[in-house]
C-alpha atoms as a PDB file:
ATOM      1  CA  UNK A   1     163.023 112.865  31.041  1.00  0.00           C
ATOM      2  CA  UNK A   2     166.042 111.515  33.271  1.00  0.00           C
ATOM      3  CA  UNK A   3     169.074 111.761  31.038  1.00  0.00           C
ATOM      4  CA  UNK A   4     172.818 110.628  32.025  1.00  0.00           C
ATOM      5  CA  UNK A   5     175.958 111.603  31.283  1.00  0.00           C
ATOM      6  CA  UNK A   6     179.409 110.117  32.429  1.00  0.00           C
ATOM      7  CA  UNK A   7     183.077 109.991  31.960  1.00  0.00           C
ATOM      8  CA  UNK A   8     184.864 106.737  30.756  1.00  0.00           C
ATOM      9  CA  UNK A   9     188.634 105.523  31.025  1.00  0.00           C
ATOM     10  CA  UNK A  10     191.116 106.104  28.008  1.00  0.00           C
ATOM     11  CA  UNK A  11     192.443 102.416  29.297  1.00  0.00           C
ATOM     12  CA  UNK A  12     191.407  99.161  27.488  1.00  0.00           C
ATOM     13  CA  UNK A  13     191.909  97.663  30.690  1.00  0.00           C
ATOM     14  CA  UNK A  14     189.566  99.989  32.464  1.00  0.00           C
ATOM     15  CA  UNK A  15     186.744 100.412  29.821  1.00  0.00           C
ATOM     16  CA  UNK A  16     185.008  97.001  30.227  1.00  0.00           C
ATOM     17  CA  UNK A  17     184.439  97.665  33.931  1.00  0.00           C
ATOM     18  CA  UNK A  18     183.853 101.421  33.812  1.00  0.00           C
ATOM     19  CA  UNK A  19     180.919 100.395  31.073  1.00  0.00           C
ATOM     20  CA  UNK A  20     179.591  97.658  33.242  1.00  0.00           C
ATOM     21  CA  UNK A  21     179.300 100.123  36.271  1.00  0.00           C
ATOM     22  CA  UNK A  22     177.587 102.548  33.838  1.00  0.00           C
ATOM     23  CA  UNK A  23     174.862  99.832  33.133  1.00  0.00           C
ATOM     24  CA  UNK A  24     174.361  99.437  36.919  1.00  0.00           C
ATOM     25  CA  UNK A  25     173.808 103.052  37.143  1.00  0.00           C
ATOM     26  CA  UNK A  26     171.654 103.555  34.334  1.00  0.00           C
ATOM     27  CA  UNK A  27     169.535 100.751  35.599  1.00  0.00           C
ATOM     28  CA  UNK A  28     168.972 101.975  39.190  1.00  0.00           C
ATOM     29  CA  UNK A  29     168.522 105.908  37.982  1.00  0.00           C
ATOM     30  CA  UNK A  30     166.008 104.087  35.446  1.00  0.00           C
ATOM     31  CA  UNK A  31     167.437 106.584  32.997  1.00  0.00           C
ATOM     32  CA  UNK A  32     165.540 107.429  29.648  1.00  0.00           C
ATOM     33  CA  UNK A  33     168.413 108.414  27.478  1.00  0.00           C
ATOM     34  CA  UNK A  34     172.379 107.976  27.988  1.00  0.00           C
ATOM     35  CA  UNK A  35     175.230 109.956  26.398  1.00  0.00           C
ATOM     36  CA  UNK A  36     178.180 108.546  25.756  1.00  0.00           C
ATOM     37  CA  UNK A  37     181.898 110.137  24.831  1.00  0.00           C
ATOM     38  CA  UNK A  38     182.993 110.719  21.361  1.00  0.00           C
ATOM     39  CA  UNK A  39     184.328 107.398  20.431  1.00  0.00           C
ATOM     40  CA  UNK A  40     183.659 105.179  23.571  1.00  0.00           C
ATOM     41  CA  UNK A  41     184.414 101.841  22.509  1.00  0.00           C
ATOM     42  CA  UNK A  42     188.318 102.259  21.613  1.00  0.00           C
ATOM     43  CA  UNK A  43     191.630 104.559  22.739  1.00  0.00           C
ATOM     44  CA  UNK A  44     192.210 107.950  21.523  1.00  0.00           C
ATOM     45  CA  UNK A  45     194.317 107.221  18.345  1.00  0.00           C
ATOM     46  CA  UNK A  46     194.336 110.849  17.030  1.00  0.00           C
ATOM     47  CA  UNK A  47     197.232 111.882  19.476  1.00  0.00           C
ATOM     48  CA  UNK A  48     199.337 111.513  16.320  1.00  0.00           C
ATOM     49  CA  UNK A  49     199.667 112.294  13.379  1.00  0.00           C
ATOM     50  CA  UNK A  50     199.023 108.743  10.744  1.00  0.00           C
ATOM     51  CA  UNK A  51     200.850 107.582   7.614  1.00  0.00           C
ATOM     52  CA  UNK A  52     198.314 106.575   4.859  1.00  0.00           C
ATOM     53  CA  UNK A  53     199.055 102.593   5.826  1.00  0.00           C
ATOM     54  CA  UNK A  54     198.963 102.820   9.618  1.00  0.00           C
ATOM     55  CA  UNK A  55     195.733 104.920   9.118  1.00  0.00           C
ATOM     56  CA  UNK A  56     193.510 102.339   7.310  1.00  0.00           C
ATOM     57  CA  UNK A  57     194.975  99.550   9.076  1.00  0.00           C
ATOM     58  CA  UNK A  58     194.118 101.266  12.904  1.00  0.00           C
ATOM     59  CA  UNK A  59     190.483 102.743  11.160  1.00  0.00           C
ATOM     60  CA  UNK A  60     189.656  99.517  10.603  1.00  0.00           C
ATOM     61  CA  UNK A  61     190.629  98.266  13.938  1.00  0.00           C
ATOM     62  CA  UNK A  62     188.647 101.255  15.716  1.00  0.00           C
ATOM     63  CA  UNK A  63     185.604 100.300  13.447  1.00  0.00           C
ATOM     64  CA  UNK A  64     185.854  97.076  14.714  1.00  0.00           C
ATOM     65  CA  UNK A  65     185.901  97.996  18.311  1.00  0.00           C
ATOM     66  CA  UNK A  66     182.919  99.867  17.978  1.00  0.00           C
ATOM     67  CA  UNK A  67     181.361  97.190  16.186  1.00  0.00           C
ATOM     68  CA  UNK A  68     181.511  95.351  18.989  1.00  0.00           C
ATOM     69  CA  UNK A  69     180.582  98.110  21.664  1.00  0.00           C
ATOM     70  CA  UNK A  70     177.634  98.939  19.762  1.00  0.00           C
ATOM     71  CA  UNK A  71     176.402  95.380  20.430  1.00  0.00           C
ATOM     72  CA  UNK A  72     176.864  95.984  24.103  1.00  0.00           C
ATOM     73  CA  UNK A  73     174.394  98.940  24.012  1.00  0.00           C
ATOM     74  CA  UNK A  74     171.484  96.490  24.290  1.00  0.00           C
ATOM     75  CA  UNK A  75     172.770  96.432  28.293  1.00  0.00           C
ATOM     76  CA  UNK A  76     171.647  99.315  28.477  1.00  0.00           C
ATOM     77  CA  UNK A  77     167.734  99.273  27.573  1.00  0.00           C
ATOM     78  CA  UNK A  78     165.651 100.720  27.283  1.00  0.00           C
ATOM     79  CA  UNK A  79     167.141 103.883  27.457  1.00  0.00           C
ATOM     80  CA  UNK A  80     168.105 105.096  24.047  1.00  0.00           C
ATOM     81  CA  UNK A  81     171.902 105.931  23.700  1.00  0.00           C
ATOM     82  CA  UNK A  82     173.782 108.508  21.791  1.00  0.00           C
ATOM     83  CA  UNK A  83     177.476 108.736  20.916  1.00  0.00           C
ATOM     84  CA  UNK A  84     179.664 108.793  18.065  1.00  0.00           C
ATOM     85  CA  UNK A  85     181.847 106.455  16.136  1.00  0.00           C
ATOM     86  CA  UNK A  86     184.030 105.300  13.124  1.00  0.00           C
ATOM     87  CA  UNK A  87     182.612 104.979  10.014  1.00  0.00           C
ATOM     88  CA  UNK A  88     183.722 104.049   6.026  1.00  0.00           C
ATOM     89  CA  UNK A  89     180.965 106.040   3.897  1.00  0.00           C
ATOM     90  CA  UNK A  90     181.562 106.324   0.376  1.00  0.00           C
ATOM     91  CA  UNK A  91     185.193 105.871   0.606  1.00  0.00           C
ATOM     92  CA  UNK A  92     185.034 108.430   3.172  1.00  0.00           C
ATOM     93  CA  UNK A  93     186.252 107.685   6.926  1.00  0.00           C
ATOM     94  CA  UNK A  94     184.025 109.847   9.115  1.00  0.00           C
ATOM     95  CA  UNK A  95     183.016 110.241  13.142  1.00  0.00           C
ATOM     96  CA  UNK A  96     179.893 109.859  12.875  1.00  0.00           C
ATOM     97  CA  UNK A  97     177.049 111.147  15.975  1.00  0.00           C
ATOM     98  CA  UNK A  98     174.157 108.010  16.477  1.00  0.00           C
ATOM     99  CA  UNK A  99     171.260 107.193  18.106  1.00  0.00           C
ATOM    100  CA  UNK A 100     170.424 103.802  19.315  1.00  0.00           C
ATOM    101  CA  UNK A 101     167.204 102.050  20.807  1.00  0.00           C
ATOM    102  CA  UNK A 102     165.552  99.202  20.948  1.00  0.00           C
ATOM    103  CA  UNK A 103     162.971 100.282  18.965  1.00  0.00           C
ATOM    104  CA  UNK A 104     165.038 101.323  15.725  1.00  0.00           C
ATOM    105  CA  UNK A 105     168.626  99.873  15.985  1.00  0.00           C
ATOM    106  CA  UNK A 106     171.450 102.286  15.216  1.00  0.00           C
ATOM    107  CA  UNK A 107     170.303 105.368  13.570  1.00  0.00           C
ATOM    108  CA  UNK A 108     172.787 107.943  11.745  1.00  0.00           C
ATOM    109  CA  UNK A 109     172.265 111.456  12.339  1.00  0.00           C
ATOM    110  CA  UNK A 110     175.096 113.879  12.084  1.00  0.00           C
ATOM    111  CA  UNK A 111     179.098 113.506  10.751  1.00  0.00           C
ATOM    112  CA  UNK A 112     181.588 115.828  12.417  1.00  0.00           C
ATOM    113  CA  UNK A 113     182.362 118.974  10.529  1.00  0.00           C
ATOM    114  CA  UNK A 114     184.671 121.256  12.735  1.00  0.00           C
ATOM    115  CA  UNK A 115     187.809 119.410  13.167  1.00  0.00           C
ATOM    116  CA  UNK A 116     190.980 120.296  14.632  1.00  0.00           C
ATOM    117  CA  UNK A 117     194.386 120.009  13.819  1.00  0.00           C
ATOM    118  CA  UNK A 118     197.282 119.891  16.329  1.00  0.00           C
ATOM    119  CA  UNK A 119     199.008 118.385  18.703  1.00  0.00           C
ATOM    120  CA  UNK A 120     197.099 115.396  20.243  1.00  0.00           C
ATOM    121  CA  UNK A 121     194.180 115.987  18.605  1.00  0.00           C
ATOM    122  CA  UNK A 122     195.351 115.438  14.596  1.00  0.00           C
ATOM    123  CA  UNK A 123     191.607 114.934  14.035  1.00  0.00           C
ATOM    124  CA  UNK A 124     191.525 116.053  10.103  1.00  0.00           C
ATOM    125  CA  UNK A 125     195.000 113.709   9.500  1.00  0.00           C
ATOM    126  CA  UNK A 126     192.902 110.942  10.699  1.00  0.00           C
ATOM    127  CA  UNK A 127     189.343 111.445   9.056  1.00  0.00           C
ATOM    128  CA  UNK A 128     187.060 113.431   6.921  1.00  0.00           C
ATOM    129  CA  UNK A 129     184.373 116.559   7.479  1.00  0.00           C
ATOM    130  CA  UNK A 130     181.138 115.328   7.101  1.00  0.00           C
ATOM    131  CA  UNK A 131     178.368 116.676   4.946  1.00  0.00           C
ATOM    132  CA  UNK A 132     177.789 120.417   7.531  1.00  0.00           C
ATOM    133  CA  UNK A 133     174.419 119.095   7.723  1.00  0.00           C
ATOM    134  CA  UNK A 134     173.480 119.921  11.330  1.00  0.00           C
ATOM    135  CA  UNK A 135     170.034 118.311  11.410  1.00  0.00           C
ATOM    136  CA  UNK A 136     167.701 117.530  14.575  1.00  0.00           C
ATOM    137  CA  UNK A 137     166.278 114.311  15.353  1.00  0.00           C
ATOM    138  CA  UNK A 138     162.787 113.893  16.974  1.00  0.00           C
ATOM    139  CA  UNK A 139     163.119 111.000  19.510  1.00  0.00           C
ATOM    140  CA  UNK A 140     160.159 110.407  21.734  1.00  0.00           C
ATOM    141  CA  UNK A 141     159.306 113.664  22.979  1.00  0.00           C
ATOM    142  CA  UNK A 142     162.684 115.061  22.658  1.00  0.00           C
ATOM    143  CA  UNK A 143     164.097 117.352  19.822  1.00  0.00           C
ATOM    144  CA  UNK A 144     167.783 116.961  20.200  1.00  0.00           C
ATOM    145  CA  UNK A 145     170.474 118.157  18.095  1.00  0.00           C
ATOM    146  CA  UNK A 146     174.408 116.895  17.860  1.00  0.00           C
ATOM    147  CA  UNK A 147     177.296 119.158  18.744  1.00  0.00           C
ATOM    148  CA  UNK A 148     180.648 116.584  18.631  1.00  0.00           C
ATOM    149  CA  UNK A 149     183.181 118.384  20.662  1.00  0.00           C
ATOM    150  CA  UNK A 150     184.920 121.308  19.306  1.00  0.00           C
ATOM    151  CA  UNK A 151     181.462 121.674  17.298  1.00  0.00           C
ATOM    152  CA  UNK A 152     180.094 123.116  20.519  1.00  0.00           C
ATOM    153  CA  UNK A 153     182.097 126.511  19.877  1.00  0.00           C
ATOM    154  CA  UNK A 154     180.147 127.411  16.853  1.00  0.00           C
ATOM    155  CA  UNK A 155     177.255 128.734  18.691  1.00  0.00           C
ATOM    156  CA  UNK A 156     175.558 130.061  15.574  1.00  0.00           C
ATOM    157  CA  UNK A 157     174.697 125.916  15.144  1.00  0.00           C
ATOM    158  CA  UNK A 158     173.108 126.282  18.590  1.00  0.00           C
ATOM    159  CA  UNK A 159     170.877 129.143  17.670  1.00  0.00           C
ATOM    160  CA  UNK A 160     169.943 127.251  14.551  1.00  0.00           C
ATOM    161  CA  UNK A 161     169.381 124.755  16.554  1.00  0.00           C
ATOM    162  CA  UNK A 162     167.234 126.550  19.427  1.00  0.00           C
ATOM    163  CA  UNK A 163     164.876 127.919  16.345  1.00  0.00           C
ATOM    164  CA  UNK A 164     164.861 124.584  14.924  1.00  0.00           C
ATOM    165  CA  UNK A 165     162.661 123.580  18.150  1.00  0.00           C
ATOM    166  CA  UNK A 166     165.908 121.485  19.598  1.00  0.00           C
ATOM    167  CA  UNK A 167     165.831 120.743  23.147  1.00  0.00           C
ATOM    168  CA  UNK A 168     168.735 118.604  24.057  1.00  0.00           C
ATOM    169  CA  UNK A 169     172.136 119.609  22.537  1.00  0.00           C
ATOM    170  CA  UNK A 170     174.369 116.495  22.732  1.00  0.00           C
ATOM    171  CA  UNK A 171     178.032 117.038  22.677  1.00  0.00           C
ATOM    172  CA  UNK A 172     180.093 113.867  23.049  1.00  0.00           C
ATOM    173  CA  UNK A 173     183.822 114.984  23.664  1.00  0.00           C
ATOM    174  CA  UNK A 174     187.305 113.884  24.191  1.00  0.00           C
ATOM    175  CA  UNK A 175     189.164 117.161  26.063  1.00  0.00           C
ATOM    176  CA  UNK A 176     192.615 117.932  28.117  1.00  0.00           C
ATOM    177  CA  UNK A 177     191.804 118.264  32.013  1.00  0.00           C
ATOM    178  CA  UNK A 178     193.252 121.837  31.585  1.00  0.00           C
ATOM    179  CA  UNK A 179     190.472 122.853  29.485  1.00  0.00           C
ATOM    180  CA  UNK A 180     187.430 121.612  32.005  1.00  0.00           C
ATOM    181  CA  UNK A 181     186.640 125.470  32.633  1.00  0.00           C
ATOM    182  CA  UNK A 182     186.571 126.636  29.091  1.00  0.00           C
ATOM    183  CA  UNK A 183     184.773 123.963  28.133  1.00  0.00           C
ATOM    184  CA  UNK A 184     181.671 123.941  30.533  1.00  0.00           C
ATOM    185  CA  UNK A 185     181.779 127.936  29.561  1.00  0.00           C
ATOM    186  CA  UNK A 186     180.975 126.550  26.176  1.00  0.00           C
ATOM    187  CA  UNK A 187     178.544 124.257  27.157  1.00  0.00           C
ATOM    188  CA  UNK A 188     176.712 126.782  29.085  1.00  0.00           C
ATOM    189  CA  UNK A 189     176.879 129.131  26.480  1.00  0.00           C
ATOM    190  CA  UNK A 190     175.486 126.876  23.657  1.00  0.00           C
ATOM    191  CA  UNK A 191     172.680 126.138  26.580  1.00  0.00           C
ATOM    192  CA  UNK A 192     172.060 129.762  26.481  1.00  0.00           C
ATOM    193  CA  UNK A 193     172.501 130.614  22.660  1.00  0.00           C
ATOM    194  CA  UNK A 194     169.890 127.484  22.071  1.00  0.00           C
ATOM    195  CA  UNK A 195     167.515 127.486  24.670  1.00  0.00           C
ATOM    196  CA  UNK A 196     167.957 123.795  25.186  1.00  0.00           C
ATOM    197  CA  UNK A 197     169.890 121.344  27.629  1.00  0.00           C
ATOM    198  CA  UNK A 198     173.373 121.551  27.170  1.00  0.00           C
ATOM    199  CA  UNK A 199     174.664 117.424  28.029  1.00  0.00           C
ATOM    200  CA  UNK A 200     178.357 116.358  27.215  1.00  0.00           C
ATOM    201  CA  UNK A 201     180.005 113.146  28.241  1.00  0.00           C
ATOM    202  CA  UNK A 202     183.888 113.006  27.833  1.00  0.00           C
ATOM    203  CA  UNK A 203     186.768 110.798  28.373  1.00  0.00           C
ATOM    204  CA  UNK A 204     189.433 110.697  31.333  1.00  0.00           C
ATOM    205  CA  UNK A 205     192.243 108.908  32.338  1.00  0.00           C
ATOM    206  CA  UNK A 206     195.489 109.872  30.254  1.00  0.00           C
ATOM    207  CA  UNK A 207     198.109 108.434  27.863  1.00  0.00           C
ATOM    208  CA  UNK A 208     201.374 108.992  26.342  1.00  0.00           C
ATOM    209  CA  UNK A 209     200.510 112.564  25.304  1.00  0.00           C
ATOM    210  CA  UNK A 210     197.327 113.975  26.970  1.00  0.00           C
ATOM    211  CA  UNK A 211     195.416 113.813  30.258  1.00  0.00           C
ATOM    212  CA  UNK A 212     191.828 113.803  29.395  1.00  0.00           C
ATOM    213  CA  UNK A 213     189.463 116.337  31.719  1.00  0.00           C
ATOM    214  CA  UNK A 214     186.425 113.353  31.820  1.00  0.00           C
ATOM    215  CA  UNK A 215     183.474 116.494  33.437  1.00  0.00           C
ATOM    216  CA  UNK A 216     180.392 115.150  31.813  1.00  0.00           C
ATOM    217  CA  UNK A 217     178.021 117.400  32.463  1.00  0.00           C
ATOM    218  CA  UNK A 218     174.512 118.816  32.409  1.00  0.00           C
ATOM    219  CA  UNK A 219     173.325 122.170  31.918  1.00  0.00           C
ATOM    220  CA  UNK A 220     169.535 123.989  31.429  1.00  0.00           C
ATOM    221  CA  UNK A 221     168.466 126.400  29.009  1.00  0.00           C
ATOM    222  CA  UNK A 222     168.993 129.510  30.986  1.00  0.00           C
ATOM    223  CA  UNK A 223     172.533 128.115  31.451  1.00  0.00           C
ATOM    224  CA  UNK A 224     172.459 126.868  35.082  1.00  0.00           C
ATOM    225  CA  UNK A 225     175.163 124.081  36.104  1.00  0.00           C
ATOM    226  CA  UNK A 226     172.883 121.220  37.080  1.00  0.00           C
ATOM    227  CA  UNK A 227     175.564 118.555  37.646  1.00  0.00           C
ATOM    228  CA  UNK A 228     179.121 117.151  36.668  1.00  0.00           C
ATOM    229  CA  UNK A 229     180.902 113.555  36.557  1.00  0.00           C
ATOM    230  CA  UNK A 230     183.911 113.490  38.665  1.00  0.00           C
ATOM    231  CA  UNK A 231     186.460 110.370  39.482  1.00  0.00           C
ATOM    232  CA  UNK A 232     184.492 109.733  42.312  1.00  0.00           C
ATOM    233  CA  UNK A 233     181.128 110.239  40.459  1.00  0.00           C
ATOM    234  CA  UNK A 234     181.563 108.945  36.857  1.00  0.00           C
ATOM    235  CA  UNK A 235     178.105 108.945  36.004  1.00  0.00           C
ATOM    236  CA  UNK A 236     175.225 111.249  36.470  1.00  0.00           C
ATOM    237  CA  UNK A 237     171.697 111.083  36.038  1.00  0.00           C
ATOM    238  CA  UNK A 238     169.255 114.623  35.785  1.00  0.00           C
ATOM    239  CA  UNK A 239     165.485 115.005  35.101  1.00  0.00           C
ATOM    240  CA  UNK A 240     165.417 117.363  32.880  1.00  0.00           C
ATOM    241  CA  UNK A 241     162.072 119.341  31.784  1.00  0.00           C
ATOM    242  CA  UNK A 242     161.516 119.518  28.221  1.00  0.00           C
ATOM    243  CA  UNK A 243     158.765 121.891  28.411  1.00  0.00           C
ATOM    244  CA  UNK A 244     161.021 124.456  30.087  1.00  0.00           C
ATOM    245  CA  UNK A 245     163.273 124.035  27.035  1.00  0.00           C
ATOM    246  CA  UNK A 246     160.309 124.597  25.108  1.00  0.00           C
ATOM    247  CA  UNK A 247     159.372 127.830  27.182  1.00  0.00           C
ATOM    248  CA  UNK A 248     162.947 128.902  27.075  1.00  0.00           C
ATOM    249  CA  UNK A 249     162.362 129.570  23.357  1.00  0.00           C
ATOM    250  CA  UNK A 250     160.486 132.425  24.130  1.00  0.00           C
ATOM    251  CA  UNK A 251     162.491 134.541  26.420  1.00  0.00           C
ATOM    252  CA  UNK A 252     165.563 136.382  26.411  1.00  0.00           C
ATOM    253  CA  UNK A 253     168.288 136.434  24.326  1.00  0.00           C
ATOM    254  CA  UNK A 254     166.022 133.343  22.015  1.00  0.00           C
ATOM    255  CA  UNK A 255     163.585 135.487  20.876  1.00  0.00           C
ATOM    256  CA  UNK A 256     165.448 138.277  19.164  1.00  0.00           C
ATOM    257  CA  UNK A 257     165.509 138.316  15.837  1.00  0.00           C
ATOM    258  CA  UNK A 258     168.344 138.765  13.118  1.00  0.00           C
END
């Protein structure tokens, strides 16, 4: 399975064109499924803390956004696509991890549950936890299972995971550039914890208060770096064995029991 990951622009201005170059590469690297960053379609709006008004009226307008950018996924077909986004469920605003493909539109399949609080990141000001159901979805041959951002540091979710027959942990993020290192730690350790493919697109660029770290990357079940976006590479494309994730199951430290 060839699976990409990439980093795309906190700038309106620079979205459009960074998402049409992603196309292009997904295209030519005939890529089977895409990751996207945690909320691709909009600007990080969590930087500060919201008053009740500003925060429906700017919900609304992120919704929209995505709206739109979820219309734009068809460019990318037929690979199937995963990301998050801005939802209104049951009176409940939510960031909410999809899949989309051509064969069954936009599928739910996880709401963020860890969420932090602090400066430039006021995450639980802004939105709700979701339900804690971390639940895999079969898609094609892959098992994959979602991991939004600072999700990825409760590695008990990737051993759940791992037993849960998940192959592909997806873990759309938007981190600081002076986290890059602690964060592919984390990815390699969830790789390791689950036995699956660790594969994390983020965002980069910067604004008023933070200067995102963009490092997509991709990782294998024994915890081996196989690849990461940089400025000058902003999108990557891996084969990635799914058997070996299946094999990895069976081996050291996945096999132990509780």
């Amino acid at each position: 399975m060839k699976v990409t990951v990439c980093q795309l622009p906190n700038d309106l201005a620079s979205q459009s064109a960074a998402f049409d170059g992603l196309v292009t590469h997904v295209r030519e690297a005939g890529s089977d499924l895409v990751l996207l960053p945690e909320m691709p379609f909009s600007l990080w709006f969590f930087s500060h803390r919201p008053d009740e008004r500003s925060r429906r009226d700017v919900w609304h307008d992120i919704e929209g956004a995505h709206d739109a950018g979820i219309v734009r996924l068809a460019m990318l077909a037929p690979a199937i696509v995963a990301a998050t986004r801005p939802v209104t469920r049951y009176d409940k605003s939510l960031n909410e991890g999809f899949i989309w493909s051509t064969v069954s539109g936009y599928q739910p399949v996880h709401q963020k549950y860890y969420l932090p609080e602090e400066d430039g990141f006021w995450e639980a000001s802004w939105y709700a936890r979701g339900d804690g159901a971390f639940e895999p979805i079969a898609v094609n041959d892959a098992c994959m299972g979602f991991m939004i951002c600072s999700e990825l540091w409760f590695f008990e979710r990737a051993r759940v995971y791992g037993r849960a027959g998940v192959n592909i942990l997806l873990t759309p993020r938007c981190t600081e550039a002076g986290s890059v290192d602690k964060w592919v730690m984390g990815g390699r350790a969830a790789a390791v914890s689950a036995g699956a493919y660790s594969l994390s697109s983020n965002r980069s660029g910067r604004d008023n208060k933070n200067a995102y770290g963009g490092s997509g990357w991709v990782i294998s079940p024994d915890g081996d770096v196989l690849g990461v976006t940089s400025e000058e590479m902003p999108y990557l494309t891996v084969y990635v064995d799914l058997e070996a994730a299946r094999q990895a199951k069976h081996t050291y430290p996945r096999y132990i029991e509780e």
